[in-house]
C-alpha atoms as a PDB file:
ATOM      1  CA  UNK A   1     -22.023  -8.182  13.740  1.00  0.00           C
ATOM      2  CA  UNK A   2     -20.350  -8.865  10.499  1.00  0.00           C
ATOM      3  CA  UNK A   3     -19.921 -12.865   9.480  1.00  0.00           C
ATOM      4  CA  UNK A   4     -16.349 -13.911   8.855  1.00  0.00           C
ATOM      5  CA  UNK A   5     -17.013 -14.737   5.782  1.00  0.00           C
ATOM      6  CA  UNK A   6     -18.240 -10.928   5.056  1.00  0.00           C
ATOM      7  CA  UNK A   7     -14.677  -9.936   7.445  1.00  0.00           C
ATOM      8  CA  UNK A   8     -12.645 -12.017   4.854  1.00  0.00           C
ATOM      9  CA  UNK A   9     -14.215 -10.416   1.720  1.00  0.00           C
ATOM     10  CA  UNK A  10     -13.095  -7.125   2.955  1.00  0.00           C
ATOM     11  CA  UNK A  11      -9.467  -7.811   2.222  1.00  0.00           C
ATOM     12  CA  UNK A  12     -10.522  -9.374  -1.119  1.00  0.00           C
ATOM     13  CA  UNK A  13     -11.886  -5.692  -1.866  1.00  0.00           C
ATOM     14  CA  UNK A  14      -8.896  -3.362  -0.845  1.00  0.00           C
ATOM     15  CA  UNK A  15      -6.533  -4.475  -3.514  1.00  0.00           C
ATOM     16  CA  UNK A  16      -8.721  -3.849  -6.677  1.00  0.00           C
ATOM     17  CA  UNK A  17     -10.877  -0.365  -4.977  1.00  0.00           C
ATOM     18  CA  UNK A  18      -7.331   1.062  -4.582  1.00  0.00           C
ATOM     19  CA  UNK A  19      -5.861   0.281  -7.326  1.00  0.00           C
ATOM     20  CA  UNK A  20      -8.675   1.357  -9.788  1.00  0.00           C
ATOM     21  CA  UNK A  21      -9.127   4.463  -7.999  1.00  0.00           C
ATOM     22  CA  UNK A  22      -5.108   5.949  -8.112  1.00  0.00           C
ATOM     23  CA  UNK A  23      -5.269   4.590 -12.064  1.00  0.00           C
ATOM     24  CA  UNK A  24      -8.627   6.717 -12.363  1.00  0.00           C
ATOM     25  CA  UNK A  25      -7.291   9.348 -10.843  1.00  0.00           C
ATOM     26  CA  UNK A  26      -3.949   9.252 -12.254  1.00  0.00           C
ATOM     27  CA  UNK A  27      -5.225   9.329 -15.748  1.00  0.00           C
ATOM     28  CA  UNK A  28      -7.441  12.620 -15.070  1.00  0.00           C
ATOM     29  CA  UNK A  29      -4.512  15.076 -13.856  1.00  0.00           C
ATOM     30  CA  UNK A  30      -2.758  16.411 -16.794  1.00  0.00           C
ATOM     31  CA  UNK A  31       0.522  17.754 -15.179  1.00  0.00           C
ATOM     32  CA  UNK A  32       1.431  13.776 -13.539  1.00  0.00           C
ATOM     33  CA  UNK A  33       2.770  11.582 -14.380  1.00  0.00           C
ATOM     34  CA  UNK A  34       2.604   7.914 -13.118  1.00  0.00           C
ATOM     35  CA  UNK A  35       5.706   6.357 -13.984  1.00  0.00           C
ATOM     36  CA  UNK A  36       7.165   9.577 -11.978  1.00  0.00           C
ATOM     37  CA  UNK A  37       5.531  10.491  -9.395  1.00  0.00           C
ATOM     38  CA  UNK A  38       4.134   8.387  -6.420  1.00  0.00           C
ATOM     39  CA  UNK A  39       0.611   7.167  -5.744  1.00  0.00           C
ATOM     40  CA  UNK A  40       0.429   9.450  -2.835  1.00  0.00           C
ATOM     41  CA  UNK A  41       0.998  12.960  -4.634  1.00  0.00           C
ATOM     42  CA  UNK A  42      -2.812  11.994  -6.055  1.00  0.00           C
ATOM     43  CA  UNK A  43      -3.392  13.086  -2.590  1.00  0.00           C
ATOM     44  CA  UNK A  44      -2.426  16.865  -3.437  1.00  0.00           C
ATOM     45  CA  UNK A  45      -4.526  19.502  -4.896  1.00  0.00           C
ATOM     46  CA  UNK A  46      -7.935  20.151  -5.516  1.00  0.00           C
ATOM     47  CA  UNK A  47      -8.796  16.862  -6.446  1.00  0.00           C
ATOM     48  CA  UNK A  48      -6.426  15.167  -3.440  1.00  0.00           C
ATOM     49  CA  UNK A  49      -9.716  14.626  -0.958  1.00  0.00           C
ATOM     50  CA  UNK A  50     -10.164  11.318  -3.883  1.00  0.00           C
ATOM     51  CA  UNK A  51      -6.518   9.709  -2.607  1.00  0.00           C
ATOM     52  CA  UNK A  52      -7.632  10.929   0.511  1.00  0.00           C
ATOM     53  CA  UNK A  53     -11.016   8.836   1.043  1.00  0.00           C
ATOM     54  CA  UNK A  54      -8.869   5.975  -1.003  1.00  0.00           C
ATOM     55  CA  UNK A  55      -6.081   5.395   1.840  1.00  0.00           C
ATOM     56  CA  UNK A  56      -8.855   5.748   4.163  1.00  0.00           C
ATOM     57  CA  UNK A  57     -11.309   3.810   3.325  1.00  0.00           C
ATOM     58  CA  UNK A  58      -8.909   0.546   2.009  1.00  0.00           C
ATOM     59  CA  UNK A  59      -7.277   1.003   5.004  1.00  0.00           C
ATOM     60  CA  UNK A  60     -10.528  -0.060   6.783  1.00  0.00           C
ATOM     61  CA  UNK A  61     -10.967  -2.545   4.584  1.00  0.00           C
ATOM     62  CA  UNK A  62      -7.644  -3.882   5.946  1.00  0.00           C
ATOM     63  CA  UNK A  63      -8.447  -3.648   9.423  1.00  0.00           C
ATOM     64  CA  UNK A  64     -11.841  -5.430   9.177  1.00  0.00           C
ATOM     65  CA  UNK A  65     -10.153  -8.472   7.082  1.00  0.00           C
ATOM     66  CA  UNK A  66      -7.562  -7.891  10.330  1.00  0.00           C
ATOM     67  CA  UNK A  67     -10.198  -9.152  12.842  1.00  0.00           C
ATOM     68  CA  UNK A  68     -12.009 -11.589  10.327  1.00  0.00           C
ATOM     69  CA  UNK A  69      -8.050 -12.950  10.325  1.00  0.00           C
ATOM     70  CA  UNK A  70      -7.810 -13.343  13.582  1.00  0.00           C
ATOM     71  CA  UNK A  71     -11.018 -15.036  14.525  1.00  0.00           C
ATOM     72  CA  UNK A  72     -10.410 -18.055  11.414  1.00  0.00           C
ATOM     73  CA  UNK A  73      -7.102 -17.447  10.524  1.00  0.00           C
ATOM     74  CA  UNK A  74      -3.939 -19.453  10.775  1.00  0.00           C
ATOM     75  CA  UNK A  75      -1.968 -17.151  12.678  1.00  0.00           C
ATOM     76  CA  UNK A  76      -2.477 -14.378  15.238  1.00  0.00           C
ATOM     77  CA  UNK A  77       0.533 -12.876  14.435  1.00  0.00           C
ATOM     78  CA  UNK A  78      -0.359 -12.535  10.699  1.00  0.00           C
ATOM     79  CA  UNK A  79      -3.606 -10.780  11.473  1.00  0.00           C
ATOM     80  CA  UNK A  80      -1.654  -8.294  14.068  1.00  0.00           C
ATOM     81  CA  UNK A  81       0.597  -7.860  10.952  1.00  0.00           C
ATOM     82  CA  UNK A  82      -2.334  -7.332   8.628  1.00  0.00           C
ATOM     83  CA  UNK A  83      -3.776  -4.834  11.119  1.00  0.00           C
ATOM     84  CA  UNK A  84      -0.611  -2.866  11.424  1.00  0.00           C
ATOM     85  CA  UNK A  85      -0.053  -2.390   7.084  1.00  0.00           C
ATOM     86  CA  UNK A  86      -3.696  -1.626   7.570  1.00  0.00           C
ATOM     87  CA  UNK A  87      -3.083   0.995  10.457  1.00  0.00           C
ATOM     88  CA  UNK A  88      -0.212   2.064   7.854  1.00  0.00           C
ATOM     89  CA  UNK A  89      -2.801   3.028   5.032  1.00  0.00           C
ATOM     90  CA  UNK A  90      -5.087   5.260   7.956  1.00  0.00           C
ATOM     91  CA  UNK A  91      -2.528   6.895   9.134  1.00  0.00           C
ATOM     92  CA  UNK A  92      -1.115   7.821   5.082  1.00  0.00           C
ATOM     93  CA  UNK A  93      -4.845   8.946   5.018  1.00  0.00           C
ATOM     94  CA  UNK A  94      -4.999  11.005   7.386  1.00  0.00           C
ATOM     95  CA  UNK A  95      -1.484  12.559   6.801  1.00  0.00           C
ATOM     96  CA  UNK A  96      -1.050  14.523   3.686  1.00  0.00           C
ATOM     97  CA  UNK A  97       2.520  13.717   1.838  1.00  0.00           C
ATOM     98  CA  UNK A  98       5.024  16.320   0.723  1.00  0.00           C
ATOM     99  CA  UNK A  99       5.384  16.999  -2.646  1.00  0.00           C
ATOM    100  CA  UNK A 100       7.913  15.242  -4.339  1.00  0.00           C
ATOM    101  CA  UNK A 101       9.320  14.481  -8.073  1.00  0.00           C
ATOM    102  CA  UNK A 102       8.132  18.331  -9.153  1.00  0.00           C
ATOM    103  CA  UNK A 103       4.577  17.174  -8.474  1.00  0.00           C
ATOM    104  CA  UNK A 104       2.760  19.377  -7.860  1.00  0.00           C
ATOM    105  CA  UNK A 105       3.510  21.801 -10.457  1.00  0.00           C
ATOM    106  CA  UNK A 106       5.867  24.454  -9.432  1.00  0.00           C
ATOM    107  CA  UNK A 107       6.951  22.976  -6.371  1.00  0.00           C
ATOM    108  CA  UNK A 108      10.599  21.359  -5.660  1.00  0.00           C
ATOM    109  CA  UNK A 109      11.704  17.860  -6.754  1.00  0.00           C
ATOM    110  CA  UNK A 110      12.741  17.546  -3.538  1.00  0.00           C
ATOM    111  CA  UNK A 111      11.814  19.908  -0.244  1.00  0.00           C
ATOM    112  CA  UNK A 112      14.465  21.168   1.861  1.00  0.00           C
ATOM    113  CA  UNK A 113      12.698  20.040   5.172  1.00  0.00           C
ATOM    114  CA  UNK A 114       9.913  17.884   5.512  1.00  0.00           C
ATOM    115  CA  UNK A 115       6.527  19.360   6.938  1.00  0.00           C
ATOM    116  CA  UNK A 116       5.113  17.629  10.067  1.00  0.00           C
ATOM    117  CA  UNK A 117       2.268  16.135   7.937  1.00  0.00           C
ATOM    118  CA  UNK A 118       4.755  14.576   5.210  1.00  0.00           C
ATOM    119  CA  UNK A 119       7.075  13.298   7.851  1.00  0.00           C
ATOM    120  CA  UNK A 120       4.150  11.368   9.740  1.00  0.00           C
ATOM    121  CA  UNK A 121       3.026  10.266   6.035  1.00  0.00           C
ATOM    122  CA  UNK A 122       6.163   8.789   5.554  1.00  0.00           C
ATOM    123  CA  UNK A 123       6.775   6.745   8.772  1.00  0.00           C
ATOM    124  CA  UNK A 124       2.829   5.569   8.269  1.00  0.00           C
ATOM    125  CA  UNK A 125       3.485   4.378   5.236  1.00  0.00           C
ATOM    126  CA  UNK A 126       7.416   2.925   6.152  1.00  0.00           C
ATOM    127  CA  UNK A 127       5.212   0.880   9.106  1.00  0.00           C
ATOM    128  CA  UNK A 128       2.917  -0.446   6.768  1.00  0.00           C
ATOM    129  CA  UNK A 129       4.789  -1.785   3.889  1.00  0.00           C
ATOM    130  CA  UNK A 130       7.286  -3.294   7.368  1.00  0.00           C
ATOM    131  CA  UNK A 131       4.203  -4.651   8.439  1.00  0.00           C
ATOM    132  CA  UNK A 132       3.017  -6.007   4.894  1.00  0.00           C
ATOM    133  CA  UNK A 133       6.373  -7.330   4.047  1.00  0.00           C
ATOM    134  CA  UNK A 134       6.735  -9.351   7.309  1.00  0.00           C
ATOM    135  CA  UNK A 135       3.093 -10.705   7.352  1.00  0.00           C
ATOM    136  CA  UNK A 136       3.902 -12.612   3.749  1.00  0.00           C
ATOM    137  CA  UNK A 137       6.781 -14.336   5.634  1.00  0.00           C
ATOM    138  CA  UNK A 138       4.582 -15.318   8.633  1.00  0.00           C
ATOM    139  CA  UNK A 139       1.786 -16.574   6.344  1.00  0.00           C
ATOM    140  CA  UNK A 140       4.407 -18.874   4.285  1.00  0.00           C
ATOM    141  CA  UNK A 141       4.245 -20.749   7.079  1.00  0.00           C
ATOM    142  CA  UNK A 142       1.035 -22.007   7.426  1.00  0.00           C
ATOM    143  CA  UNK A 143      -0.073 -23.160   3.979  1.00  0.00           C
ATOM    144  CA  UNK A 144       0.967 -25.542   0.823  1.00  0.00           C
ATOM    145  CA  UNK A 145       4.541 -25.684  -0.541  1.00  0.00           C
ATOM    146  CA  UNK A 146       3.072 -23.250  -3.542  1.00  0.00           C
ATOM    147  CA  UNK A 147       1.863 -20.759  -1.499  1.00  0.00           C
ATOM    148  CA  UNK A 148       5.206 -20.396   0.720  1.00  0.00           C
ATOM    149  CA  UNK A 149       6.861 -19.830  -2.441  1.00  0.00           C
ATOM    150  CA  UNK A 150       4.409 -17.598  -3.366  1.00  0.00           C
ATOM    151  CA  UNK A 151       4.132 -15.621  -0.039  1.00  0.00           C
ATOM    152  CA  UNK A 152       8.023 -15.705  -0.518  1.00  0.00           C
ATOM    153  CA  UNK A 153       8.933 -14.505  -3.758  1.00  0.00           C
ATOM    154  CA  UNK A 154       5.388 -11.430  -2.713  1.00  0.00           C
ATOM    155  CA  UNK A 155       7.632 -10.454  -0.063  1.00  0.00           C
ATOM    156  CA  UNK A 156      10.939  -9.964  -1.423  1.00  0.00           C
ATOM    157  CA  UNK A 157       9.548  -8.532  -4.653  1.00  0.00           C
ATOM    158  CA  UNK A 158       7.214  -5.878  -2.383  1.00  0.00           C
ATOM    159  CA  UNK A 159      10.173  -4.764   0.080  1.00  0.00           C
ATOM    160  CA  UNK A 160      12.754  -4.422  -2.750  1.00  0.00           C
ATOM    161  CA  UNK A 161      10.596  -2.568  -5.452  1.00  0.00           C
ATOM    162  CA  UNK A 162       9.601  -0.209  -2.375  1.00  0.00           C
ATOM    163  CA  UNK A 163      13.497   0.385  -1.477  1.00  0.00           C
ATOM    164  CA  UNK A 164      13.864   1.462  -5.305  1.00  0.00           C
ATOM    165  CA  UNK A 165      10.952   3.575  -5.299  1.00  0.00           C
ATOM    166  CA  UNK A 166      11.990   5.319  -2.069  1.00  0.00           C
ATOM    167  CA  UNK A 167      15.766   5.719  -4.231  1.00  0.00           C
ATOM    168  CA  UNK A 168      13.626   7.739  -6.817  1.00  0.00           C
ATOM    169  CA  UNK A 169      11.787   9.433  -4.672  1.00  0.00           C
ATOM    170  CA  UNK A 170      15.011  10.726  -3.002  1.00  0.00           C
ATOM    171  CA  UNK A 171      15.965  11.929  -6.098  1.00  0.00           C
ATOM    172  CA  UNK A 172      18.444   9.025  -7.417  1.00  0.00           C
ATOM    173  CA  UNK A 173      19.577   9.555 -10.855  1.00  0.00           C
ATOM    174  CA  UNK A 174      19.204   6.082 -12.424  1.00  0.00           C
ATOM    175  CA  UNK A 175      16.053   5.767 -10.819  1.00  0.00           C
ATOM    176  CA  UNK A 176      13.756   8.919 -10.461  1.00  0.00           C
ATOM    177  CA  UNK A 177      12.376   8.656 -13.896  1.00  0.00           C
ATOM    178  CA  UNK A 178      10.964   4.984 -13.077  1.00  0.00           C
ATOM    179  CA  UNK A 179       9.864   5.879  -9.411  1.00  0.00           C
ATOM    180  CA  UNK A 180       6.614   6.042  -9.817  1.00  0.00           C
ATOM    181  CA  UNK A 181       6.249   2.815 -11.980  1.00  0.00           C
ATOM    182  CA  UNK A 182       8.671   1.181  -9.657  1.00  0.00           C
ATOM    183  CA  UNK A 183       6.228   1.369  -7.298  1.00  0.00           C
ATOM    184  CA  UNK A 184       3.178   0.222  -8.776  1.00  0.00           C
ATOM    185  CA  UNK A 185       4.656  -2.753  -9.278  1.00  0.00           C
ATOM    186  CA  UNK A 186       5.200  -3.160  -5.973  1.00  0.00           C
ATOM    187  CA  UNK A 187       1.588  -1.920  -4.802  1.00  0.00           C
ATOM    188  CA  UNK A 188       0.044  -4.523  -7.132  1.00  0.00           C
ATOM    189  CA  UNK A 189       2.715  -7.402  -5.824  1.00  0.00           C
ATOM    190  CA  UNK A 190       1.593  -6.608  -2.100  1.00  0.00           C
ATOM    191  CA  UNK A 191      -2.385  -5.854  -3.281  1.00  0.00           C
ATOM    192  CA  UNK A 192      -2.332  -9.276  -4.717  1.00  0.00           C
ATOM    193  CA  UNK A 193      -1.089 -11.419  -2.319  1.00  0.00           C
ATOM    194  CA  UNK A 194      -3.543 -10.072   0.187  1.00  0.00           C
ATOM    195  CA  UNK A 195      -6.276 -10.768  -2.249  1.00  0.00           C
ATOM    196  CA  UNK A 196      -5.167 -13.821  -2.883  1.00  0.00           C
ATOM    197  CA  UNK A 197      -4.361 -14.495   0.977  1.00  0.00           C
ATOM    198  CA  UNK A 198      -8.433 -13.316   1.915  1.00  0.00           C
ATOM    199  CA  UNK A 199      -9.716 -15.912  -1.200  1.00  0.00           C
ATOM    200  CA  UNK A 200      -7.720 -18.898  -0.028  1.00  0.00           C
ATOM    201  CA  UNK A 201      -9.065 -18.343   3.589  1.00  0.00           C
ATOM    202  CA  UNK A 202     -12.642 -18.216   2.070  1.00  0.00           C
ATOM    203  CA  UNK A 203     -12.315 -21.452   0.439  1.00  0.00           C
ATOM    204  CA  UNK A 204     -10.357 -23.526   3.110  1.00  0.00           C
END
């Protein structure tokens, strides 16, 4: 049985392994582009089993620093939290999304009608970032001044730069340019503060 310590390290991993591996990825396709088109459109195409294994496997990362949470963690209801954004980034996995933004080449900016797999992407992913956003309230709670304020400010910035990127994605005007970017700066907002979150935990 993993130690907690080995649990907690888990979530320190997630952040950076997914991160490097969409800007790895992102840089080797030639037709996207990232401040356009979402992380999840890596997961089309030949090449898509990479975003594939990348959801999948930081989801699990998530899940294990779930449990190591709740066995040494200040709140239950954080790690159920944690659990469900990680349960978020399985089920994204496991679900391939639509194409959006003309990404893929040749294919819409927008589809008429979502497929089955795309819809179930979506409301994986909606449950997830809920989940995320929610567990950087519920962890304010239990720590310094700093880090409420921290945990905070993560959780606004992560649920509103995800409401802009979902604009672009649906095709707003001022916006669809930028989605892509939009929401990498809301990835590495919500990637941070669970970093962050798993290395204070380690050290207290």
């Amino acid at each position: 049985m993993m130690g907690n310590q080995a649990l907690l390290a888990c979530g320190m991993a997630a952040g950076p392994v997914f991160t490097l591996t969409y800007l790895l990825e992102g840089a080797s396709r030639v037709d996207y582009q990232p401040f356009r088109h979402p992380v999840s459109s890596l997961s089309l195409g030949r090449a898509g089993w990479a975003q594939t294994v990348n959801f999948l496997l930081t989801g699990l990362l998530s899940l294990i620093f779930a449990v190591g949470l709740w066995r040494v963690g200040p709140s239950h209801w954080g790690a159920l939290l944690i659990g469900v954004w990680a349960v978020g980034l399985l089920g994204a996995g496991a679900f391939r999304t639509d194409p959006v933004s003309g990404y893929p080449p040749g294919t819409p900016d927008q589809l008429q009608h979502h497929t089955r797999a795309g819809a179930l992407h979506d409301l994986f992913s909606l449950i997830g970032f809920l989940a995320l956003t929610v567990a950087c309230f519920v962890f304010a709670l239990s720590h310094s001044p700093g880090w409420a304020i921290y945990s905070i400010a993560s959780g606004v910035l992560f649920a509103a730069t995800m409401v802009m990127a979902s604009a672009a994605f649906g095709q707003h005007q001022r916006w669809v340019d930028l989605g892509g970017l939009i929401q990498r700066l809301s990835l590495t907002s919500g990637w941070t503060w669970q970093t962050l979150l798993a290395l204070r935990i380690l050290h207290t």
